[in-house]
Protein backbone atom coordinates (compact mmCIF):
# COMPACT_ATOMS: atom_id res chain seq x y z
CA UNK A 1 96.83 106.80 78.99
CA UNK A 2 94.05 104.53 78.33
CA UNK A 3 92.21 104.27 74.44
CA UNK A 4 89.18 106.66 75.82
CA UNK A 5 91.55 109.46 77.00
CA UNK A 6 93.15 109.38 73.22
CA UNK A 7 89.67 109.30 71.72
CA UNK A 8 88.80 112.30 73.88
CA UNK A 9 91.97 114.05 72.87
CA UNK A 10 91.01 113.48 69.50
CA UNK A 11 87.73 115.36 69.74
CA UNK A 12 89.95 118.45 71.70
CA UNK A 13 92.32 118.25 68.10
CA UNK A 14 88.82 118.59 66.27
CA UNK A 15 87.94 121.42 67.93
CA UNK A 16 91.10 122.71 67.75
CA UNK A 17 91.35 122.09 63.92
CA UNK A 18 88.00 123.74 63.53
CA UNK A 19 89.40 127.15 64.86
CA UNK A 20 92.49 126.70 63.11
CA UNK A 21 90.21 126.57 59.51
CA UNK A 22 88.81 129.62 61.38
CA UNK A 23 92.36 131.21 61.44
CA UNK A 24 93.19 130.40 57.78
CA UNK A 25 89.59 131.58 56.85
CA UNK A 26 90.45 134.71 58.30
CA UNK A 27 94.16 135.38 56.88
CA UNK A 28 92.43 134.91 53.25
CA UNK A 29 89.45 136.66 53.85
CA UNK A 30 91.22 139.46 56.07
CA UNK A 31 94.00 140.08 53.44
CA UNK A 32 91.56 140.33 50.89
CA UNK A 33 89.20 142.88 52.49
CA UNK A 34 92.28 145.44 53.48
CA UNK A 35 93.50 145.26 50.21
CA UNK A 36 89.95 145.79 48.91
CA UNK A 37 89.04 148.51 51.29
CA UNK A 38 92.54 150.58 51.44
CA UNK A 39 93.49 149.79 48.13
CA UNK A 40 97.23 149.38 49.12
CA UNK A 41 99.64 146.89 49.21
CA UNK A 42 101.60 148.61 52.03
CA UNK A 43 98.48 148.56 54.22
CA UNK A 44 97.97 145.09 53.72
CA UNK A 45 101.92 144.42 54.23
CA UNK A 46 101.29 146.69 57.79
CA UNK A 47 98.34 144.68 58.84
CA UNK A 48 100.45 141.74 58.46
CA UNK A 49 103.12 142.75 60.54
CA UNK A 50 101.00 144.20 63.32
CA UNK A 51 99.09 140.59 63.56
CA UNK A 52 103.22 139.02 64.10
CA UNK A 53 104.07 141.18 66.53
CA UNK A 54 101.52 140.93 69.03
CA UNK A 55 102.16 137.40 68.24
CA UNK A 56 105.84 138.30 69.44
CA UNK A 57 104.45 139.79 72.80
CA UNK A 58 101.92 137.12 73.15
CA UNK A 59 105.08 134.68 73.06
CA UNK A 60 107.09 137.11 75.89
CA UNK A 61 104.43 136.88 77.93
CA UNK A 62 103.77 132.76 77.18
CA UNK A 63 105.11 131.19 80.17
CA UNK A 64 104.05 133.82 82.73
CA UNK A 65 100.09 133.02 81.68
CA UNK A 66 101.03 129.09 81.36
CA UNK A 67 102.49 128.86 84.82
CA UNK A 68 99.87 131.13 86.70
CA UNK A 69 96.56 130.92 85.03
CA UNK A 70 94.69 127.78 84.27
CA UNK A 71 95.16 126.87 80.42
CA UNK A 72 91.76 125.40 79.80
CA UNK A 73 89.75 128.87 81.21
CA UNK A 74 92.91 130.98 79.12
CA UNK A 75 92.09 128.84 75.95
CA UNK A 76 88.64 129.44 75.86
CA UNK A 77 88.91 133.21 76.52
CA UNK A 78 91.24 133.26 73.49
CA UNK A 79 88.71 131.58 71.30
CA UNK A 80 85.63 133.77 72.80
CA UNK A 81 87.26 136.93 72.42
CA UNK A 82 88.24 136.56 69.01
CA UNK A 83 84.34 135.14 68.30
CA UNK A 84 83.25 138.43 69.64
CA UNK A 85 85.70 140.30 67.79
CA UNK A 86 85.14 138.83 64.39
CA UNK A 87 81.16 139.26 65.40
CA UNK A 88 81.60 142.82 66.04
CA UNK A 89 83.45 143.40 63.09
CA UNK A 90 81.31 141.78 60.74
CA UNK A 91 78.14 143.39 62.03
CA UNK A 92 79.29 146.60 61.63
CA UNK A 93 79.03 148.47 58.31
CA UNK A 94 81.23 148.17 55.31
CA UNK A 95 82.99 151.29 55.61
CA UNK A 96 83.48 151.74 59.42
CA UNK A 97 85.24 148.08 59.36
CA UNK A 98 88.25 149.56 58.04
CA UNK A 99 88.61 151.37 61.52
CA UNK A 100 88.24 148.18 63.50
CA UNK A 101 91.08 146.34 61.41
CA UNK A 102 94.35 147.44 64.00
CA UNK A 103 91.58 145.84 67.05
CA UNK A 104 91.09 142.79 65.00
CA UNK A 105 95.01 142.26 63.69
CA UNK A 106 95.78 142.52 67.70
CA UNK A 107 93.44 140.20 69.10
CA UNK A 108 94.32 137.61 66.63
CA UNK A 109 97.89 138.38 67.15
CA UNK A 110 98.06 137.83 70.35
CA UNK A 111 95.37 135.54 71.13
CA UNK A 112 95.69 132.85 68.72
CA UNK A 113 99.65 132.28 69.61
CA UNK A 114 98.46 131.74 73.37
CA UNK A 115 95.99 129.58 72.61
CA UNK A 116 99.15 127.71 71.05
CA UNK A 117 101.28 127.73 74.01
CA UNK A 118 98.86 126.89 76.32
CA UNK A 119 97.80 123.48 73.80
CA UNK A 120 101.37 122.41 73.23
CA UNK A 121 102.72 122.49 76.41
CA UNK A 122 99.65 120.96 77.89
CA UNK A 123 99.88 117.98 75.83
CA UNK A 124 102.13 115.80 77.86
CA UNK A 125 99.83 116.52 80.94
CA UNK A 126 96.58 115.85 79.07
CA UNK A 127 98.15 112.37 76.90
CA UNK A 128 101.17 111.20 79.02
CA UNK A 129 104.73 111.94 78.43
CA UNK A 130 104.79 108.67 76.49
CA UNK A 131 102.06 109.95 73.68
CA UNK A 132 103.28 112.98 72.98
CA UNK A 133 104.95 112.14 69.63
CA UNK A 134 101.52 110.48 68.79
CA UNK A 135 99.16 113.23 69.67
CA UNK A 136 101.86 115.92 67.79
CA UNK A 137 101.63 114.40 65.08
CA UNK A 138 97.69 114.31 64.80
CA UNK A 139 98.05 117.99 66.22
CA UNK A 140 99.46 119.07 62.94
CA UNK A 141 97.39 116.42 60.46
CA UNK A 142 94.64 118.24 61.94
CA UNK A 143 96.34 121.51 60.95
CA UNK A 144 96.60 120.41 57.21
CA UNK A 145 93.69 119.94 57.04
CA UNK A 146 92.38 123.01 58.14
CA UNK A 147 95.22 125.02 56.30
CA UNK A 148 93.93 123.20 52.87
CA UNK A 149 90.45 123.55 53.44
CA UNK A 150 90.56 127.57 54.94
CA UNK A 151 92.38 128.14 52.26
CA UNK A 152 90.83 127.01 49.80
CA UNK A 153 87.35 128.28 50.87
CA UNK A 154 88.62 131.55 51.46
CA UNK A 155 88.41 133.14 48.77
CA UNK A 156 85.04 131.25 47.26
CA UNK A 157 83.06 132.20 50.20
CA UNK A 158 84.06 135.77 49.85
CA UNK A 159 82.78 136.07 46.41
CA UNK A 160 79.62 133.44 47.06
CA UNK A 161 78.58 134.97 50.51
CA UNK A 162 80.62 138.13 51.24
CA UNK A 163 82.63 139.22 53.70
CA UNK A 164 79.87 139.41 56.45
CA UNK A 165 78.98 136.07 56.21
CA UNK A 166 82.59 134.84 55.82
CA UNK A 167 83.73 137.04 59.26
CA UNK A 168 80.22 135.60 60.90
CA UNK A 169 81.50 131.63 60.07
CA UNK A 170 84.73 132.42 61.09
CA UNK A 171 83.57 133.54 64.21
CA UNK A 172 81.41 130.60 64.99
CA UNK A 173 84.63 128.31 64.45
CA UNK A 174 85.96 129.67 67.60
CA UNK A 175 82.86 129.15 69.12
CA UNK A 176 82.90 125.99 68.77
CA UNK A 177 86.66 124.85 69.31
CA UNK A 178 85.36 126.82 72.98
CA UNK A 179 82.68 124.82 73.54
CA UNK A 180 84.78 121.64 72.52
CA UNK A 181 87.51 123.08 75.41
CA UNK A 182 84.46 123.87 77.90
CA UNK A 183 82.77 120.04 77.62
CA UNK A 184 86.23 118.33 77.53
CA UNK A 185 87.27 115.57 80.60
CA UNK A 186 90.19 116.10 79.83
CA UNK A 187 92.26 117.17 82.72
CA UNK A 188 94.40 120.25 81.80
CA UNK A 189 97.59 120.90 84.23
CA UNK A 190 97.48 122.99 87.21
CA UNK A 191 98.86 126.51 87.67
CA UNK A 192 102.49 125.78 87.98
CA UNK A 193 103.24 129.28 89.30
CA UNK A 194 103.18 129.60 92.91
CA UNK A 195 101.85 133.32 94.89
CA UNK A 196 104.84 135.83 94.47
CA UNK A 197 107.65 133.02 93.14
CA UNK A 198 108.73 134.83 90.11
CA UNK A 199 109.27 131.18 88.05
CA UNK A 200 107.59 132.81 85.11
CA UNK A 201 108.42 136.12 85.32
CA UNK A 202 109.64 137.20 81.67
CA UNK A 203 112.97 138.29 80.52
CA UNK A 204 116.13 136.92 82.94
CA UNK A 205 114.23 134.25 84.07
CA UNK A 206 113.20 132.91 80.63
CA UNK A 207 116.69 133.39 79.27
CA UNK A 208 118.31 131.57 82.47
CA UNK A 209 116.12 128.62 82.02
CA UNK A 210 117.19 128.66 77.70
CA UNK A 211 120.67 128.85 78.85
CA UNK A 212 120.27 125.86 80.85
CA UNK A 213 118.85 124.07 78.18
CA UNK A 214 121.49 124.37 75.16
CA UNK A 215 119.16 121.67 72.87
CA UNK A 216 116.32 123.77 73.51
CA UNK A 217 118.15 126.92 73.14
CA UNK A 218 119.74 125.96 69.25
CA UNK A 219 115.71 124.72 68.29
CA UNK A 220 114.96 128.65 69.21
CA UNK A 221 117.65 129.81 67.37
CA UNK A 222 116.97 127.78 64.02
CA UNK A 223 113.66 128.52 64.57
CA UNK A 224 113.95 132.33 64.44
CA UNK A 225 116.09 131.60 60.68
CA UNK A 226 113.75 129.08 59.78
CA UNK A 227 110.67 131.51 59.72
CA UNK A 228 113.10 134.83 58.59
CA UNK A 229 113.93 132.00 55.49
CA UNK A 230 109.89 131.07 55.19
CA UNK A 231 108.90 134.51 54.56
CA UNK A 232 110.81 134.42 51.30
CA UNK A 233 108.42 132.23 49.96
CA UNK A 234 105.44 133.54 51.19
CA UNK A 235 105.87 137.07 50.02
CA UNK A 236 107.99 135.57 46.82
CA UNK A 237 104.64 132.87 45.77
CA UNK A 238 102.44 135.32 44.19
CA UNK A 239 105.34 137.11 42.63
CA UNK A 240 106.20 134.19 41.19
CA UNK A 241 103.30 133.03 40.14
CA UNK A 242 102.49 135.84 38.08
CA UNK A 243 105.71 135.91 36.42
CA UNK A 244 105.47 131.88 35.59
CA UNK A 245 101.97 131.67 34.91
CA UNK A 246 100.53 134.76 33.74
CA UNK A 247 97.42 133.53 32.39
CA UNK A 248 95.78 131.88 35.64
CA UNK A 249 98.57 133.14 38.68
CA UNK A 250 95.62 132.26 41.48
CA UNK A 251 95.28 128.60 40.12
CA UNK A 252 99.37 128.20 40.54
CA UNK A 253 98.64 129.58 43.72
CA UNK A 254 95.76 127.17 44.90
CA UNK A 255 98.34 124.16 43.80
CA UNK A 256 101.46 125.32 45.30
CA UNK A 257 99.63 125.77 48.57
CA UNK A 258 97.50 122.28 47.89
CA UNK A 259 100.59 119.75 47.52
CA UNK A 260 102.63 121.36 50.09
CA UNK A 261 99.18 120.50 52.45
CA UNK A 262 99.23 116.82 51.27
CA UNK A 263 102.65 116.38 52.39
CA UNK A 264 101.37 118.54 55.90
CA UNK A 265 99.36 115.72 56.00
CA UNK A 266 101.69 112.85 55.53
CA UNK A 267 104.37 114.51 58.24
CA UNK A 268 102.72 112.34 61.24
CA UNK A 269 103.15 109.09 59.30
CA UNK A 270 106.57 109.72 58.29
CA UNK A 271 107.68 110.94 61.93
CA UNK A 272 106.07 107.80 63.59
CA UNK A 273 108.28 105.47 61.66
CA UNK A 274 111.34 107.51 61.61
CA UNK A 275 111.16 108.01 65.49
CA UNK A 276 109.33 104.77 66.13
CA UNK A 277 108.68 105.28 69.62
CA UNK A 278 111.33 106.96 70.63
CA UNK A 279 111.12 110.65 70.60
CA UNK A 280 114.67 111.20 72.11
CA UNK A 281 115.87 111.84 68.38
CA UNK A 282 113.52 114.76 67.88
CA UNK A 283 116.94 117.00 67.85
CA UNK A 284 118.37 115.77 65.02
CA UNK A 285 114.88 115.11 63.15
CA UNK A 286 114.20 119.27 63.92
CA UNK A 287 117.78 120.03 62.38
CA UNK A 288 117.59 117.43 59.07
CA UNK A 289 113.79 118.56 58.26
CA UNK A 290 114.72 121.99 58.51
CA UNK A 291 117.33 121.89 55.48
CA UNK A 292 115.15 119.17 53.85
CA UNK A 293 112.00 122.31 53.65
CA UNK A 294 114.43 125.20 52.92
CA UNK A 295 116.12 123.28 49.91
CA UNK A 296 112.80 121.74 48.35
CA UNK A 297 110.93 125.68 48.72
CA UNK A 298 114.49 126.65 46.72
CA UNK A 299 113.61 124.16 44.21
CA UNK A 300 110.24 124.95 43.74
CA UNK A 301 110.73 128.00 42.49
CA UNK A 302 113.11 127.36 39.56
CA UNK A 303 111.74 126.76 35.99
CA UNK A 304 110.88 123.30 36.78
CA UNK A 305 108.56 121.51 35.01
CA UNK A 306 105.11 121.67 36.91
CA UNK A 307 104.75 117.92 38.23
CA UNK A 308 108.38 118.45 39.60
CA UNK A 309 107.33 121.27 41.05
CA UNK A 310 104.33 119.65 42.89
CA UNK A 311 106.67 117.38 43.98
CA UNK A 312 109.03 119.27 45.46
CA UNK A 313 106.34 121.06 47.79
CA UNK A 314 104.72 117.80 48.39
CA UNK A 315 108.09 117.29 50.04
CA UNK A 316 108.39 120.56 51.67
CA UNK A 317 105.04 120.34 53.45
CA UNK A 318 106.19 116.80 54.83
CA UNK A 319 109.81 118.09 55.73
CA UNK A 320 107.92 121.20 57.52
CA UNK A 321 104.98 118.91 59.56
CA UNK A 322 108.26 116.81 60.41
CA UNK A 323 109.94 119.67 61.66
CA UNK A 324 107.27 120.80 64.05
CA UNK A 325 107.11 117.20 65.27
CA UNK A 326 110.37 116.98 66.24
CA UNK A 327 110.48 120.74 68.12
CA UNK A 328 107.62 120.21 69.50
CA UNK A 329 107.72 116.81 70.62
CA UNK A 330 111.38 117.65 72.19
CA UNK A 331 110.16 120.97 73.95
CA UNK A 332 107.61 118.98 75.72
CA UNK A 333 110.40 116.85 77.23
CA UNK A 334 111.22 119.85 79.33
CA UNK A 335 109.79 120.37 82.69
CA UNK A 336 106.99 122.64 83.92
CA UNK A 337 106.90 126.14 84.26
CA UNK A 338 110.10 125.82 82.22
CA UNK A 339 108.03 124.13 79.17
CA UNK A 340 105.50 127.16 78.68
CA UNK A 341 108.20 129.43 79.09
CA UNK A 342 110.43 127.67 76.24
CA UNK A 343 106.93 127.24 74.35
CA UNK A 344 106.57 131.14 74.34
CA UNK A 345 110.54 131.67 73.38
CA UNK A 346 109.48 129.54 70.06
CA UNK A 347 106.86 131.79 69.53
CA UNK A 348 108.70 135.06 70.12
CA UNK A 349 111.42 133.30 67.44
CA UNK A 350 109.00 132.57 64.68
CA UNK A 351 106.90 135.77 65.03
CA UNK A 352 110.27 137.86 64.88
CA UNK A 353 111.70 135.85 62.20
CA UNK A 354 108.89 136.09 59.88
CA UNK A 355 108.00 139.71 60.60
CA UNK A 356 111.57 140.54 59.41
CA UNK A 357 111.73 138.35 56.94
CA UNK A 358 108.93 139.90 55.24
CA UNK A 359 110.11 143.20 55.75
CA UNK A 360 113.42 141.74 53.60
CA UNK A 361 111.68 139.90 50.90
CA UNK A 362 109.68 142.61 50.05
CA UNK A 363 112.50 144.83 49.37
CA UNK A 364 114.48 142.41 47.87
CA UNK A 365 111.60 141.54 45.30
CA UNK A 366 111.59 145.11 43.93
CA UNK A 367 115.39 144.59 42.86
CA UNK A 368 115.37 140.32 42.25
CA UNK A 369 113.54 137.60 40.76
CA UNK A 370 111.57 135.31 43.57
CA UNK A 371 114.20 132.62 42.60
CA UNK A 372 116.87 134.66 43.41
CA UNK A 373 115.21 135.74 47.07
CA UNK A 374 114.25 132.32 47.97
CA UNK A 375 117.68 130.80 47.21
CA UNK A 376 119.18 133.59 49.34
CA UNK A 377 116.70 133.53 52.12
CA UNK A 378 116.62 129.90 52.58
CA UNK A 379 120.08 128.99 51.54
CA UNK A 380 121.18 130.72 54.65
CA UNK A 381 118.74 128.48 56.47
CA UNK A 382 120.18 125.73 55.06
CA UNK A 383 123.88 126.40 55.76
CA UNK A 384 122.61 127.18 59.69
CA UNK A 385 121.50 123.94 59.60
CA UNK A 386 123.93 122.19 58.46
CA UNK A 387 126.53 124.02 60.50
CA UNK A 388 124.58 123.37 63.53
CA UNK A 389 124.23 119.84 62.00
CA UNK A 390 127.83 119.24 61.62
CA UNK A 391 129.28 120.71 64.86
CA UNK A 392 126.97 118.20 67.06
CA UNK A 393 128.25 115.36 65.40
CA UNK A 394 132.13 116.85 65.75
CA UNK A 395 131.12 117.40 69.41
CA UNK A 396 130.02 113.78 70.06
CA UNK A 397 126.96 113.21 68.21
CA UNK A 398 123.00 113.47 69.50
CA UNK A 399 123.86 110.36 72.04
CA UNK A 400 124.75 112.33 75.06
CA UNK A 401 121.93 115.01 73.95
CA UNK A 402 119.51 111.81 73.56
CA UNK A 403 120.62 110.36 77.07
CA UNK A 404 119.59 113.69 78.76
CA UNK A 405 116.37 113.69 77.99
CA UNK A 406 115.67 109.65 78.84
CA UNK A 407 114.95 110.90 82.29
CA UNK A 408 112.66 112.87 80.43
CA UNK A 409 114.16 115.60 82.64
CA UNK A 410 111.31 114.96 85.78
């Protein structure tokens, strides 16, 4: 891949990173207007799980729309549609939005995890099998970056602007990571799907592929505890917060979420030298970061003092960039249509994981304290881990694993 391809990926990430703030725009600025407008904490807790699973069927359905439609033309529908929809909704009048809130948790549902199939297993088409490690990595810098600034603007621009104005910006994000997609020279990969071969058919042919794929098949599988863990500290922040730091919860808030950005931020810089050009240990990288991120969220929520604290999430965010890495950078060593397909499984894992996670945190909040729930939650995620962990190395070690995938499997 020659220097001006990079560059030109570069300007695809900033146009991806500029819906992404879009996305974490919304999820403040959303949140905040059905609590607002329903006045219920259940409705809000609904929304949320609606917008996971059509996530969830947007990751069944992954690999069929990688290997048969072109990406480029599905990426830029996602991002137009949900324009239109955020348009719509903020153009209509404060009290008939409320209706429009199950059409607007679906479309982002399901259209902003097939945007993300369709990028990540493109990337090794688009930078070269050999880059992919590099252009992960800047994937998800560009990420923390958009996670810390959404986030943090959130919330300001709803009480500067209002909600209108915050749904209209939001919108035009999308607009813009479409028009990035639409000018691109980038050359996205073909339809890998051929008239009436069922390669990408859903269900037996997804699983067969997985089961052929055992590496592939345990990063699902962690995956699916790693998010059912991560909701423990989602729904478990604010509870804590308010509990710790009565006086000012939303500032503990804004700096929990800040340091565990910076170290978001510094997971491409730590994976580059870990892996140092050579992806192959991506397995092992997935497993470690995995327990690394459930044990630091565990100690972030005892009574730490508060630069500990910071610390400890600094280290979280880095151990969680360095976890997507790894996945992600391993997934894409897989072959076409099998990579969408795998790409989707991930997604059907995390939406499921976190939807019942949440659904488990919240009920164990009512009876424990957030320490308790996190320690639970993502203590089992880090004795998976380290089960998994140990029974490779019994088995042999990551050698044999790392030899299969020199061929880079085609």
């Amino acid at each position: 891949m020659t220097t001006t391809d990079m560059r030109r990926f570069q300007v695809l990430i900033a146009g991806n990173a500029t819906s992404s703030f879009g996305s974490f725009l919304n999820m403040v600025a959303l949140h905040l207007f059905v609590y607002e407008a329903t006045g219920s904490a259940f409705a809000t807790g609904v929304f949320l799980v609606v917008r996971m699973a059509c996530g969830f069927v947007a990751g069944v359905f992954g690999g069929v729309v990688a290997a048969r439609l072109p990406r480029r033309a599905v990426m830029i529908t996602c991002d137009l549609v949900q324009a239109l929809v955020l348009l719509v909704f903020a153009l209509l009048p404060a009290d008939s939005r409320v209706h429009m809130l199950p059409v607007v948790a679906v479309s982002i549902g399901l259209l902003t995890t097939t945007g993300g199939i369709m990028l990540r297993s493109s990337v090794p088409d688009l930078v070269g099998p050999e880059n992919r490690l590099r252009a992960n990595g800047l994937l998800v810098t560009g990420r923390a970056i958009s996670m810390a600034v959404g986030f943090a603007c959130g919330a300001l621009l709803v009480s500067a602007v209002g909600y209108q104005v915050a749904f209209l910006i939001d919108a035009v994000t999308f607009v813009v990571s479409a028009a990035v997609l639409l000018t691109s020279p980038l050359r996205f990969p073909a339809r890998s799907g051929e008239p009436g071969k069922r390669s990408g058919i859903p269900g037996r042919a997804a699983v067969t592929a997985l089961a052929a794929a055992p590496a592939v098949l345990a990063i699902v599988l962690i995956r699916v505890v790693d998010a059912f863990g991560s909701a423990s500290h989602q729904v478990g922040v604010p509870v804590h917060a308010t509990q710790t730091h009565p006086d000012d919860p939303a500032a503990f808030v804004g700096w929990f979420w800040a340091a565990w950005a910076v170290g978001l931020f510094l997971a491409h810089q730590v994976a580059s030298r870990v892996y140092r050009g050579d992806p192959r240990r991506g397995e092992w990288g997935f497993v470690v970061g995995t327990a690394v991120m459930s044990a630091a969220f565990i100690a972030a929520f005892t009574d730490s003092a508060f630069p500990l604290v910071l610390l400890v999430l600094l280290l979280a965010g880095l151990a969680d960039g360095f976890t997507e890495i790894s996945y992600t950078t391993r997934v894409q060593a897989e072959p076409e249509p099998a990579r969408g397909q795998f790409f989707g499984m991930v997604a059907m894992a995390e939406n499921a994981g976190f939807g019942i996670g949440v659904l488990v945190a919240g009920g164990l909040l009512d009876l424990w304290r957030p320490l308790t729930v996190v320690g639970l939650m993502h203590g089992f995620v880090v004795v998976v881990a380290l089960v998994y962990l140990l029974t490779r190395l019994a088995r042999g070690g990551w050698r044999a694993g790392a030899e299969t995938v020199t061929a880079e499997r085609g």
